[in-house]
Protein backbone atom coordinates (compact mmCIF):
# COMPACT_ATOMS: atom_id res chain seq x y z
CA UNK A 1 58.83 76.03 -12.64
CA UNK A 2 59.27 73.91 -9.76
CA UNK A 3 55.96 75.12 -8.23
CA UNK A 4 54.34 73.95 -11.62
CA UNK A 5 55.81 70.74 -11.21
CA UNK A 6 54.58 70.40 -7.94
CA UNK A 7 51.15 71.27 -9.30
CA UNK A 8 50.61 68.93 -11.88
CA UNK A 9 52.14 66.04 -9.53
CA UNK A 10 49.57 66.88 -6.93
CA UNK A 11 46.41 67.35 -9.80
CA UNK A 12 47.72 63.65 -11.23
CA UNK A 13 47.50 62.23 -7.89
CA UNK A 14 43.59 63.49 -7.39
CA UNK A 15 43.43 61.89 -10.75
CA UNK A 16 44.41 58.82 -10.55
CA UNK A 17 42.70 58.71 -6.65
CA UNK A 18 39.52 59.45 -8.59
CA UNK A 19 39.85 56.71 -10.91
CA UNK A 20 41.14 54.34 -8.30
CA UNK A 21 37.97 54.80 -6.44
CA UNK A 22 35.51 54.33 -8.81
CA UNK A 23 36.92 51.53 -10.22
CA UNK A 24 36.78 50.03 -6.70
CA UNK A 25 33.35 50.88 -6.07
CA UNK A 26 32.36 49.97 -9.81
CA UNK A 27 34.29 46.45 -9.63
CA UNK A 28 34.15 46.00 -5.88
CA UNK A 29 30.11 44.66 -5.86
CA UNK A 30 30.32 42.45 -9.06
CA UNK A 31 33.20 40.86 -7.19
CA UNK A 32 31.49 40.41 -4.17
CA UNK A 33 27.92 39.41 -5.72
CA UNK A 34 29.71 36.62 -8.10
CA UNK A 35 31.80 35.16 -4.88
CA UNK A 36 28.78 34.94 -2.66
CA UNK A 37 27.03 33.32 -5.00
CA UNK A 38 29.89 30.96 -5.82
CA UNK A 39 30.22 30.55 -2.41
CA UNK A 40 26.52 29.59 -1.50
CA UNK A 41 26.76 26.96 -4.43
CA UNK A 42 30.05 25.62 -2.54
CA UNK A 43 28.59 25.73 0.60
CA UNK A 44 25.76 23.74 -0.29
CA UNK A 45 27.48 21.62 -2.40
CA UNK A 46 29.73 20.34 0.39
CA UNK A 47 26.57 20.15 2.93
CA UNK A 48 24.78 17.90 -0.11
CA UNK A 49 28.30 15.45 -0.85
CA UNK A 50 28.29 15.27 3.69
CA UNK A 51 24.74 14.00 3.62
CA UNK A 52 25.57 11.60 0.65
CA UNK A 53 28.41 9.87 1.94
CA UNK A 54 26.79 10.01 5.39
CA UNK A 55 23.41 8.26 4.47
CA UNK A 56 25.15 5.93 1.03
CA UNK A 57 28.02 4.61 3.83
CA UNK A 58 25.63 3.58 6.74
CA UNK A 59 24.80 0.00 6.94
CA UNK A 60 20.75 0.79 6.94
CA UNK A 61 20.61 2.25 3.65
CA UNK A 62 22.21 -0.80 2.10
CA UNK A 63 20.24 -3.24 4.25
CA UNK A 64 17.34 -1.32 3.03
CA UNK A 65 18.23 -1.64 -0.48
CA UNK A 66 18.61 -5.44 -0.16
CA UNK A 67 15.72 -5.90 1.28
CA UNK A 68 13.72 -3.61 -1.33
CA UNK A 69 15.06 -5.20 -4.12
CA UNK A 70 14.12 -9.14 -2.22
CA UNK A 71 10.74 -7.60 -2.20
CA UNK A 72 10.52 -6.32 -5.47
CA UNK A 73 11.87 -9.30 -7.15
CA UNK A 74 9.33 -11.78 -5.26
CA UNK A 75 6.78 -9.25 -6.34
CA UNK A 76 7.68 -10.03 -9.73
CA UNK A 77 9.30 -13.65 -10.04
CA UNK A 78 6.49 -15.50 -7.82
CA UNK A 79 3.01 -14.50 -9.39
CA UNK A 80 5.04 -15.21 -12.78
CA UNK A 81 6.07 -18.91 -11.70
CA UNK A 82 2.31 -19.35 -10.77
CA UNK A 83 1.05 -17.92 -13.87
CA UNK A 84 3.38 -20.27 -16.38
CA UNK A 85 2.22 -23.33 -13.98
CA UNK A 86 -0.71 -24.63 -16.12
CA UNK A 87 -2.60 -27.15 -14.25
CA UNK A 88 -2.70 -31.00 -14.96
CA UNK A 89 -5.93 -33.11 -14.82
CA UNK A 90 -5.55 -36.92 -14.78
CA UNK A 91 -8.07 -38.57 -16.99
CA UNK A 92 -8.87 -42.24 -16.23
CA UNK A 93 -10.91 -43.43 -19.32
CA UNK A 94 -13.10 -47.03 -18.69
CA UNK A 95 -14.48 -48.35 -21.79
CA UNK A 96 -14.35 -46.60 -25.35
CA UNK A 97 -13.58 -42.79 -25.86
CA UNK A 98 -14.33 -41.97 -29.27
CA UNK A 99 -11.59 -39.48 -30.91
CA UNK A 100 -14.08 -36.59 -31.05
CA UNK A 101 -15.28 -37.03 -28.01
CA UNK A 102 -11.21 -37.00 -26.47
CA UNK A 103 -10.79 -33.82 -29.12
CA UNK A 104 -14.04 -32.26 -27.28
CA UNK A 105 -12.58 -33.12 -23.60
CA UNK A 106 -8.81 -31.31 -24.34
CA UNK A 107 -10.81 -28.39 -26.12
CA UNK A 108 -13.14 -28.25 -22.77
CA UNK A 109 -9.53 -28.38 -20.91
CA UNK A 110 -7.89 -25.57 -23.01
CA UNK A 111 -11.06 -23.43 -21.83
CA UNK A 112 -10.79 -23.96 -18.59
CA UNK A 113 -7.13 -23.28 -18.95
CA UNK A 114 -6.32 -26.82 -17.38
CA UNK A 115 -4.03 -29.32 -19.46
CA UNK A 116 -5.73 -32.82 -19.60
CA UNK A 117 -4.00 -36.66 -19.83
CA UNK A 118 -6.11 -39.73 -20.33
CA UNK A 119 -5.43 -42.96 -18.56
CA UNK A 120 -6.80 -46.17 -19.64
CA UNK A 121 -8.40 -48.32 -16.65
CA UNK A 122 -9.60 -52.05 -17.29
CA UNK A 123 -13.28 -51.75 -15.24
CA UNK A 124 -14.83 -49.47 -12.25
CA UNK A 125 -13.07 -51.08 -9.58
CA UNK A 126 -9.78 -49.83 -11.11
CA UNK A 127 -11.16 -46.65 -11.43
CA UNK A 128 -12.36 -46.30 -8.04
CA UNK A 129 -8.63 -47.68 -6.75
CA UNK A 130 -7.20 -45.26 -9.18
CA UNK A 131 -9.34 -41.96 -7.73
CA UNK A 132 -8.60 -43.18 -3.70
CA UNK A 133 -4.51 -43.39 -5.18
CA UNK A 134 -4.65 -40.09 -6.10
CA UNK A 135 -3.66 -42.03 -9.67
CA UNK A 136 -6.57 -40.01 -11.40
CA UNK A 137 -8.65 -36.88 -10.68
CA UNK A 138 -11.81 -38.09 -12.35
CA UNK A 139 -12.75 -40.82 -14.30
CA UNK A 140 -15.31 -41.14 -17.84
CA UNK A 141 -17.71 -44.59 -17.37
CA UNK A 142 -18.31 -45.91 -20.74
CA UNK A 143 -19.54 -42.37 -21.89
CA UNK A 144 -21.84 -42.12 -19.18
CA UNK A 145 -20.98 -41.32 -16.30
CA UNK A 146 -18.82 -38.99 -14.40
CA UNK A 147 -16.91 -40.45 -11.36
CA UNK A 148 -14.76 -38.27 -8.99
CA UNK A 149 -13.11 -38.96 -5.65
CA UNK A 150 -14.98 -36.69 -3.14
CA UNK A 151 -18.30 -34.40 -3.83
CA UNK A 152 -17.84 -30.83 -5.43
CA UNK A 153 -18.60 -27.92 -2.92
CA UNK A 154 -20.74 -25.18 -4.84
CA UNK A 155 -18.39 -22.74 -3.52
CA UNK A 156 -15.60 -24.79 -5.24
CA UNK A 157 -13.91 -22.17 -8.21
CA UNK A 158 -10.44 -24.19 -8.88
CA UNK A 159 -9.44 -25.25 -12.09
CA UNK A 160 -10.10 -28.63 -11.33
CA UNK A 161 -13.99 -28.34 -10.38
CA UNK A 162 -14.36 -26.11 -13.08
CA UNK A 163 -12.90 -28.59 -15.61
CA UNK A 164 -15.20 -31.44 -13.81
CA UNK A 165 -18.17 -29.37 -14.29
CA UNK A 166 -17.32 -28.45 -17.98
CA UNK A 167 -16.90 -32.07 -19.19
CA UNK A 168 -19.78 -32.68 -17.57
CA UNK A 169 -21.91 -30.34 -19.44
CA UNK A 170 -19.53 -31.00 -22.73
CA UNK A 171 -19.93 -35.15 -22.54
CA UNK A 172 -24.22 -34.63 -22.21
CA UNK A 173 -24.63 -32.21 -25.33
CA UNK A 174 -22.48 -34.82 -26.99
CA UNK A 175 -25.22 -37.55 -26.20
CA UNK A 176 -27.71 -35.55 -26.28
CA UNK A 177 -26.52 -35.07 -30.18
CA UNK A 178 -26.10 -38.79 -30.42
CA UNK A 179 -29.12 -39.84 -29.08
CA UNK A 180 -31.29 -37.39 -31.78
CA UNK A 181 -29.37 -38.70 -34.78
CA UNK A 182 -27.85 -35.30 -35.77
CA UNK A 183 -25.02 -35.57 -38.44
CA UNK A 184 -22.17 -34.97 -37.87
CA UNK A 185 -22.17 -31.57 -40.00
CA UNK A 186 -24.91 -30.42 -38.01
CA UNK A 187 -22.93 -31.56 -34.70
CA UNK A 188 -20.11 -29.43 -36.03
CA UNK A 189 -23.00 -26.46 -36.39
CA UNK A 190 -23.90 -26.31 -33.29
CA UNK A 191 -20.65 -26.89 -31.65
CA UNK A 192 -19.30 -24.05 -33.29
CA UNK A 193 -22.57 -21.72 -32.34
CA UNK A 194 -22.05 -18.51 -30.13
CA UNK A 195 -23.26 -16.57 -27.72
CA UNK A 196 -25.87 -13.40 -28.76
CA UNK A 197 -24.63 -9.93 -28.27
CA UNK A 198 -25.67 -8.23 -25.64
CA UNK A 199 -26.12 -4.26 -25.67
CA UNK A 200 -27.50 -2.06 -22.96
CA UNK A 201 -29.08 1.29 -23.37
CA UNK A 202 -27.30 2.78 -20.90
CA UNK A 203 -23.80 3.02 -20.09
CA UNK A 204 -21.73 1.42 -16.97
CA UNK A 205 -19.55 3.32 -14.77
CA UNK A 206 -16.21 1.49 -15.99
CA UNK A 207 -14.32 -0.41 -13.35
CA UNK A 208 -10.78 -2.11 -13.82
CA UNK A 209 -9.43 -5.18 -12.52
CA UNK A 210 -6.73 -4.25 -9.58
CA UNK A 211 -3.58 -2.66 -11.28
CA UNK A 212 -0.37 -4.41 -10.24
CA UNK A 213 1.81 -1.77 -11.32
CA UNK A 214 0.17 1.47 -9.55
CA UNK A 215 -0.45 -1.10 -6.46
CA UNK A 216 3.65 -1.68 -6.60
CA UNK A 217 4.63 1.89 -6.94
CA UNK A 218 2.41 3.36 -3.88
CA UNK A 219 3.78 0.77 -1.61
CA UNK A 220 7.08 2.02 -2.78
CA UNK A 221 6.43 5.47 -2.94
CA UNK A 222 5.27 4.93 1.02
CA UNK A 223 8.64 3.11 2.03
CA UNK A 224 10.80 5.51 0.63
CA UNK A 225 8.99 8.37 1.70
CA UNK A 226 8.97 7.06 5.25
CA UNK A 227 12.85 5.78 5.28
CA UNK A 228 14.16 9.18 3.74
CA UNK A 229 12.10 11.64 5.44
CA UNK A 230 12.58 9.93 8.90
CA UNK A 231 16.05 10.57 8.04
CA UNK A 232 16.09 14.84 7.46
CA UNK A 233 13.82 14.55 10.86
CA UNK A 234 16.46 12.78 12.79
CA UNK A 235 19.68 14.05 11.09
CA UNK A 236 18.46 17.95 11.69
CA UNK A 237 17.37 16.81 15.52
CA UNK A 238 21.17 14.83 16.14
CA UNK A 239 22.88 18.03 14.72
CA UNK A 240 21.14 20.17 16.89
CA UNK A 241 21.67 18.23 20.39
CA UNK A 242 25.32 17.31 19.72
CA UNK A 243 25.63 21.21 18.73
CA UNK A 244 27.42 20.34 15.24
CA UNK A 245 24.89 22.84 14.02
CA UNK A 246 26.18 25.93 16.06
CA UNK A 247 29.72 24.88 14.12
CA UNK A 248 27.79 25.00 10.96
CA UNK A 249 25.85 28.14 10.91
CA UNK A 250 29.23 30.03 12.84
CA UNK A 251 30.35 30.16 8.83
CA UNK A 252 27.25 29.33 6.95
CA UNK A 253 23.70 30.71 6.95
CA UNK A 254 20.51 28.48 7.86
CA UNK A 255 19.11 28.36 4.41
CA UNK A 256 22.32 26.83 3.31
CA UNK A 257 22.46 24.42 5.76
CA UNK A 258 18.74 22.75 5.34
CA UNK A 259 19.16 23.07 1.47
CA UNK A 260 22.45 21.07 1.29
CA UNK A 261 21.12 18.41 3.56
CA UNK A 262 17.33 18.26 1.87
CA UNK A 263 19.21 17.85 -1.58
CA UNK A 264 21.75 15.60 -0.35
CA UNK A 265 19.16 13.05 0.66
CA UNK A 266 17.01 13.45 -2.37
CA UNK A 267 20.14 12.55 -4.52
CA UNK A 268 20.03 9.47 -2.60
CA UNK A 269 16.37 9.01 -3.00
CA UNK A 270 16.51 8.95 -6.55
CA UNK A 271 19.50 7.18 -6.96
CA UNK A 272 17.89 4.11 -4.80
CA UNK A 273 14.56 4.44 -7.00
CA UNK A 274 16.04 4.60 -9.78
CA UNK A 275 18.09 1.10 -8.91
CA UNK A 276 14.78 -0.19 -7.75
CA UNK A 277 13.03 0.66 -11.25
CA UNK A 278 15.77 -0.53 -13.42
CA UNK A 279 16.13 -3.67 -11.27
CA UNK A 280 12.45 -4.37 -11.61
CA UNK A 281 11.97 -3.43 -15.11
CA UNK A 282 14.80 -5.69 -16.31
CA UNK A 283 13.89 -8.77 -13.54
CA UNK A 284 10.14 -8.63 -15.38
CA UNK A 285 11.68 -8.56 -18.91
CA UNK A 286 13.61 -11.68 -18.32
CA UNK A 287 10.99 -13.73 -16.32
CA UNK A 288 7.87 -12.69 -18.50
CA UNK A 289 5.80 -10.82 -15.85
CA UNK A 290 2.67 -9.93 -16.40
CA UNK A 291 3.43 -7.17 -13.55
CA UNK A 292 4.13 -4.70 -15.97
CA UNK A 293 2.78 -6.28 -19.28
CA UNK A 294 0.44 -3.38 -20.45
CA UNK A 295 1.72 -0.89 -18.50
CA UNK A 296 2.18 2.42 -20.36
CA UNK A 297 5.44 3.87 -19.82
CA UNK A 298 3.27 7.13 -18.21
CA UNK A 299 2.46 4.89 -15.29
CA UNK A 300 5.94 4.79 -14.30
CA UNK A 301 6.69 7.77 -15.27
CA UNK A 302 4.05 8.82 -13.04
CA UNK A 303 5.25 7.22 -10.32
CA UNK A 304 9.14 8.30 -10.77
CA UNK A 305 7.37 12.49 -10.93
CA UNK A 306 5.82 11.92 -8.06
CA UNK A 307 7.46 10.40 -5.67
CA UNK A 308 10.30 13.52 -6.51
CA UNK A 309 7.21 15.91 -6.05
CA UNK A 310 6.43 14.18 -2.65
CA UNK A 311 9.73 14.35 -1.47
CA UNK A 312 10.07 18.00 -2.60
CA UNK A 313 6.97 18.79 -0.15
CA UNK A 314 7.56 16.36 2.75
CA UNK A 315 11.09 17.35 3.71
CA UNK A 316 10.82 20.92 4.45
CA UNK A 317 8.21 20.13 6.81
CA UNK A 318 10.42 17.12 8.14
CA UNK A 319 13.14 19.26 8.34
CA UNK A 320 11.11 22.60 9.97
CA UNK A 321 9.68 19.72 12.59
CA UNK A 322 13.39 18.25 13.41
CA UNK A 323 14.81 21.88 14.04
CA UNK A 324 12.08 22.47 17.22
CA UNK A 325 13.28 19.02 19.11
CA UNK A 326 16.96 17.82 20.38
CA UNK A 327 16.15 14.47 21.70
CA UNK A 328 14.99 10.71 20.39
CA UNK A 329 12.15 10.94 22.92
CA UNK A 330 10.55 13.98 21.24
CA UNK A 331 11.15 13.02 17.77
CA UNK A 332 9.28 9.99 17.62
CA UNK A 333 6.84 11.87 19.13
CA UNK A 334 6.49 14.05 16.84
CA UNK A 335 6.75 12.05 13.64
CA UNK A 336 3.21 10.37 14.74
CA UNK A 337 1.35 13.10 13.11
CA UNK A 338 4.03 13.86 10.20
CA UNK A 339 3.39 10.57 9.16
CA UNK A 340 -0.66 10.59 9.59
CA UNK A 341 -1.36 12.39 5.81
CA UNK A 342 1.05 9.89 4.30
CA UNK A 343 -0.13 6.81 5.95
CA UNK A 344 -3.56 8.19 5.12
CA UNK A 345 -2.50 9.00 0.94
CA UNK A 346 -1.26 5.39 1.45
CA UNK A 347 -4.43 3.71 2.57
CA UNK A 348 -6.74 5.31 0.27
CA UNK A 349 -4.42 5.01 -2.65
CA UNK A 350 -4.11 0.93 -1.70
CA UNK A 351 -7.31 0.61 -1.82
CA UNK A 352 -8.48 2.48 -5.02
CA UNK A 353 -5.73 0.10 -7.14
CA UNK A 354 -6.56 -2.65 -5.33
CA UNK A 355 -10.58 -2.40 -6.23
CA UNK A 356 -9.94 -0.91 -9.65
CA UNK A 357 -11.87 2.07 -9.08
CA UNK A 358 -11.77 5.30 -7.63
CA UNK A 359 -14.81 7.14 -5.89
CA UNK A 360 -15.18 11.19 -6.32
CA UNK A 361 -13.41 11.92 -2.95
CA UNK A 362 -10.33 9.97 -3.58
CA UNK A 363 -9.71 12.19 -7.11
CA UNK A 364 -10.30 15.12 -5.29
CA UNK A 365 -7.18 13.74 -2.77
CA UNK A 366 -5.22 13.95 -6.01
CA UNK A 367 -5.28 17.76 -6.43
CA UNK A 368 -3.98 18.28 -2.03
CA UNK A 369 -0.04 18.24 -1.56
CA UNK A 370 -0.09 15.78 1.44
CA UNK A 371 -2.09 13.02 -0.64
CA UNK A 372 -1.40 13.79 -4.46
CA UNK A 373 1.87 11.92 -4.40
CA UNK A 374 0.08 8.46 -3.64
CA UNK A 375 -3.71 9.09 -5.07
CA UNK A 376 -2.63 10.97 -8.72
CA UNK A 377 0.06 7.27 -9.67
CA UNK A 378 -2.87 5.71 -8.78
CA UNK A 379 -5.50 7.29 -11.01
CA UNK A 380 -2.78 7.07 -13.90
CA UNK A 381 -2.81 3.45 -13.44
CA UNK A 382 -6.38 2.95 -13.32
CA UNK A 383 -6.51 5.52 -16.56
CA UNK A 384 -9.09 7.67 -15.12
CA UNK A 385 -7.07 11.30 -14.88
CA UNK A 386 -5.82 13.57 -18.34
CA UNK A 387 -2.85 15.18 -19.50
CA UNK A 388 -4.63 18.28 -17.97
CA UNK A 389 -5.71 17.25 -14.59
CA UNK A 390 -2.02 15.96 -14.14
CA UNK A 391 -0.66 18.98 -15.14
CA UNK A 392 -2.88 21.28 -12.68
CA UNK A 393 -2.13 18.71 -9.68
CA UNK A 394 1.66 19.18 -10.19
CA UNK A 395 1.36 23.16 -10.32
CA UNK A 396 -0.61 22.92 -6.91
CA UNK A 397 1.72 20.80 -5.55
CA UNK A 398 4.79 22.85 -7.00
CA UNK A 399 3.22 26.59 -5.65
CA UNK A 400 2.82 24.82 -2.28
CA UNK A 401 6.11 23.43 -1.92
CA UNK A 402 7.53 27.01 -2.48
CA UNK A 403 4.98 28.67 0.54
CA UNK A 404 6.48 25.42 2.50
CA UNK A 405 9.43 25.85 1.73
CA UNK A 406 10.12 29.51 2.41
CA UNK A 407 8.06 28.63 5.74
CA UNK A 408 9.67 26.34 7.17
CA UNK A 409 13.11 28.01 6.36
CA UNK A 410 12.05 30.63 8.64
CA UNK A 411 10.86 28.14 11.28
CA UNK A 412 14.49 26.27 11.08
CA UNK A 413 16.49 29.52 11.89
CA UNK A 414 14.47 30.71 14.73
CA UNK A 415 14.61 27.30 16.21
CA UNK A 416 17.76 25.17 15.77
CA UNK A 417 19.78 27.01 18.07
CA UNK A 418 17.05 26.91 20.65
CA UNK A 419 17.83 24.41 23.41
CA UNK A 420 16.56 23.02 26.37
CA UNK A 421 13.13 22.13 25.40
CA UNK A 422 11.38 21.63 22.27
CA UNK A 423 10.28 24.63 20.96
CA UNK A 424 6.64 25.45 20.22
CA UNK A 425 5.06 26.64 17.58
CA UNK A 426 3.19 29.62 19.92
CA UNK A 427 6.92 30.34 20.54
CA UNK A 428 7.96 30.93 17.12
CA UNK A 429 5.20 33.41 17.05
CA UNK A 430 5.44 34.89 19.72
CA UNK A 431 9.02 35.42 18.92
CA UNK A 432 8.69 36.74 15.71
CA UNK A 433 6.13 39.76 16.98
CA UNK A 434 8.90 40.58 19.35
């Protein structure tokens, strides 16, 4: 009996070993899978909130926001100051002015978008007194004549020769009229006459006045590009030389490291654009800007996708290049040519919105990942790209972010802890063969 008891003791100890073990080897990965991930989330949550703080605490990202937002708001409030100005004309008037003809001079004003006030001068020696005064900008002779104070260039386009030369033309149909004895119905025929149509057989290659808005947003889209991705290059190449890196990656792997710090600046990317957008949307609302009168939402929209998109692309290869260098020396050396495709994007893009037209080489810069973030904004402003063409540039550009992406991953962890000299890319290479 004892030896039985003895037994089953030892047979429910195997059991419950069995059991023990399987439940550890059943429970023991879930465990470990769910607190790795849980832990990479931490990991590059905390590496994200560093950069944040870091970059939203230093004096040069709000000096740069001041300064932005100065910009922007002269972009907007000046232009619209000019544009409610409406030019005055001084009038001097020597003799009798009939009330049609005065009606006929203001309408000739209000076409020439010029507002008009008549003077009354006693003779032409007044009149000549008044125009060397600066009293009066021209003066009407007894219906007749024309008087001004200096000789109109033909290169002259102001608002002020081109009233001059309207009157002029306005004040000799009138006579002309009054000389053949026309009534005045038929007077009010032929003032109120217009133009033929006129139709060609063929049709124009269309061409758009300059777009404000696209011109705006590349300029942007160039400064922030430049301030934020200067930042991952110099922020990955001061971790390396002061060795805070080594700390890092003693705990944390390399992919963890460049995605906390890539995302952490992005956050403050977009948090700065989107400050800049509000700012500049609201600014033109309550000044009546004609910057973004017009504009369809998409534009901005545009704009907002792909300056995201061109950060998305830029700063792995910002943050690959910072990884192979460990002084100042060598990293301005190196962003030269990092910045050459987006000073390039830049140019072109300028350009395009600035002439209100884009040639057949500058839409085909809108489907490559270095130039699409400046040249596709651009061809949404000037309305020349589809729903479909958009789409297909952002799937390039997404598909290429991921190759350089996982690229220069790899590049950052065979580099960052390699010190001494800037590492080449041969040496990466090389390295990996070995």
């Amino acid at each position: 009996m004892k030896s039985l008891y003895v037994g089953a003791f030892v047979v429910l100890a195997l059991v419950l070993r069995v059991i023990v073990r399987k439940r550890t080897r059943t429970a023991a990965p879930r465990v470990t899978t769910e607190s790795t991930r849980e832990g990479t989330r931490n990991v590059v949550a905390l590496v994200a909130g560093r950069e944040i703080r870091q970059r939203v605490r230093g004096r040069v990202f709000r000096v740069a926001t001041i300064l932005i937002l100065l910009g922007v708001g002269a972009a907007i409030v000046i232009p619209s100051l000019n544009h409610h100005r409406t030019p005055q004309e001084r009038v001097g008037v020597v003799g009798s002015l009939s009330a049609s003809l005065r009606a006929r001079v203001e309408a000739t004003a209000v076409a020439t978008g010029v507002k008009v006030q008549f003077e009354s001068l006693s003779d032409s020696s007044a009149a000549s007194a008044a125009l060397n005064a600066g009293k009066v900008n021209v003066v009407i002779l007894d219906d007749a004549t024309i008087e001004i104070k200096s000789p109109l260039s033909l290169t002259d386009t102001s608002s002020g020769a081109q009233f001059v030369r309207a009157i002029a033309v306005t004040l000799g149909v009138a006579r002309a009229q009054a000389s053949a004895g026309l009534t005045a119905s038929q007077i009010a025929t032929l003032a109120g006459a217009r133009a033929l149509p006129i139709t060609s057989v063929s049709h124009a290659a269309t061409s758009r006045g300059p777009d404000p808005t696209s011109i705006v947003g590349v300029i942007l889209i160039f400064m922030m590009l430049s301030q934020y991705l200067g930042w991952i290059l110099v922020g990955v190449m001061e971790e390396k030389s002061s060795r805070v890196v080594e700390v890092l990656l003693a705990t944390v792997r390399p992919i963890q490291v460049i995605l906390g710090k890539v995302l952490g600046i992005g956050v403050v990317a977009f948090a700065q654009a989107g400050l800049i957008v509000t700012f500049a949307l609201v600014l033109a609302k309550i000044v009546g800007s004609s910057l973004i009168h017009g504009t369809a939402p998409w534009v901005i929209v545009s704009i907002l996708i792909w300056l995201f998109l061109g950060y998305s692309f830029y700063c792995w290869i910002y943050a690959a290049a910072g990884s192979t260098v460990e002084r100042q020396d060598q990293a301005q050396t190196l962003a030269f040519p990092l910045t050459l495709p987006l000073l390039f994007g830049y140019i072109m893009s300028l350009t395009a919105a600035s002439s209100g037209s884009a040639s057949l080489f500058f839409k085909v810069l809108a489907y490559v990942p270095l130039t699409a973030p400046f040249a596709m904004p651009t061809l949404v402003g000037l309305g020349e790209v589809s729903w479909w063409q958009f789409t297909i540039s952002v799937a390039i550009d997404v598909v290429c972010t991921v190759l350089v992406a996982r690229l220069a991953a790899v590049i950052y962890r065979r580099a960052i802890l390699r010190t001494g000299t800037r590492v080449k890319i041969r040496e990466l290479r090389a390295r990996r063969a070995n």
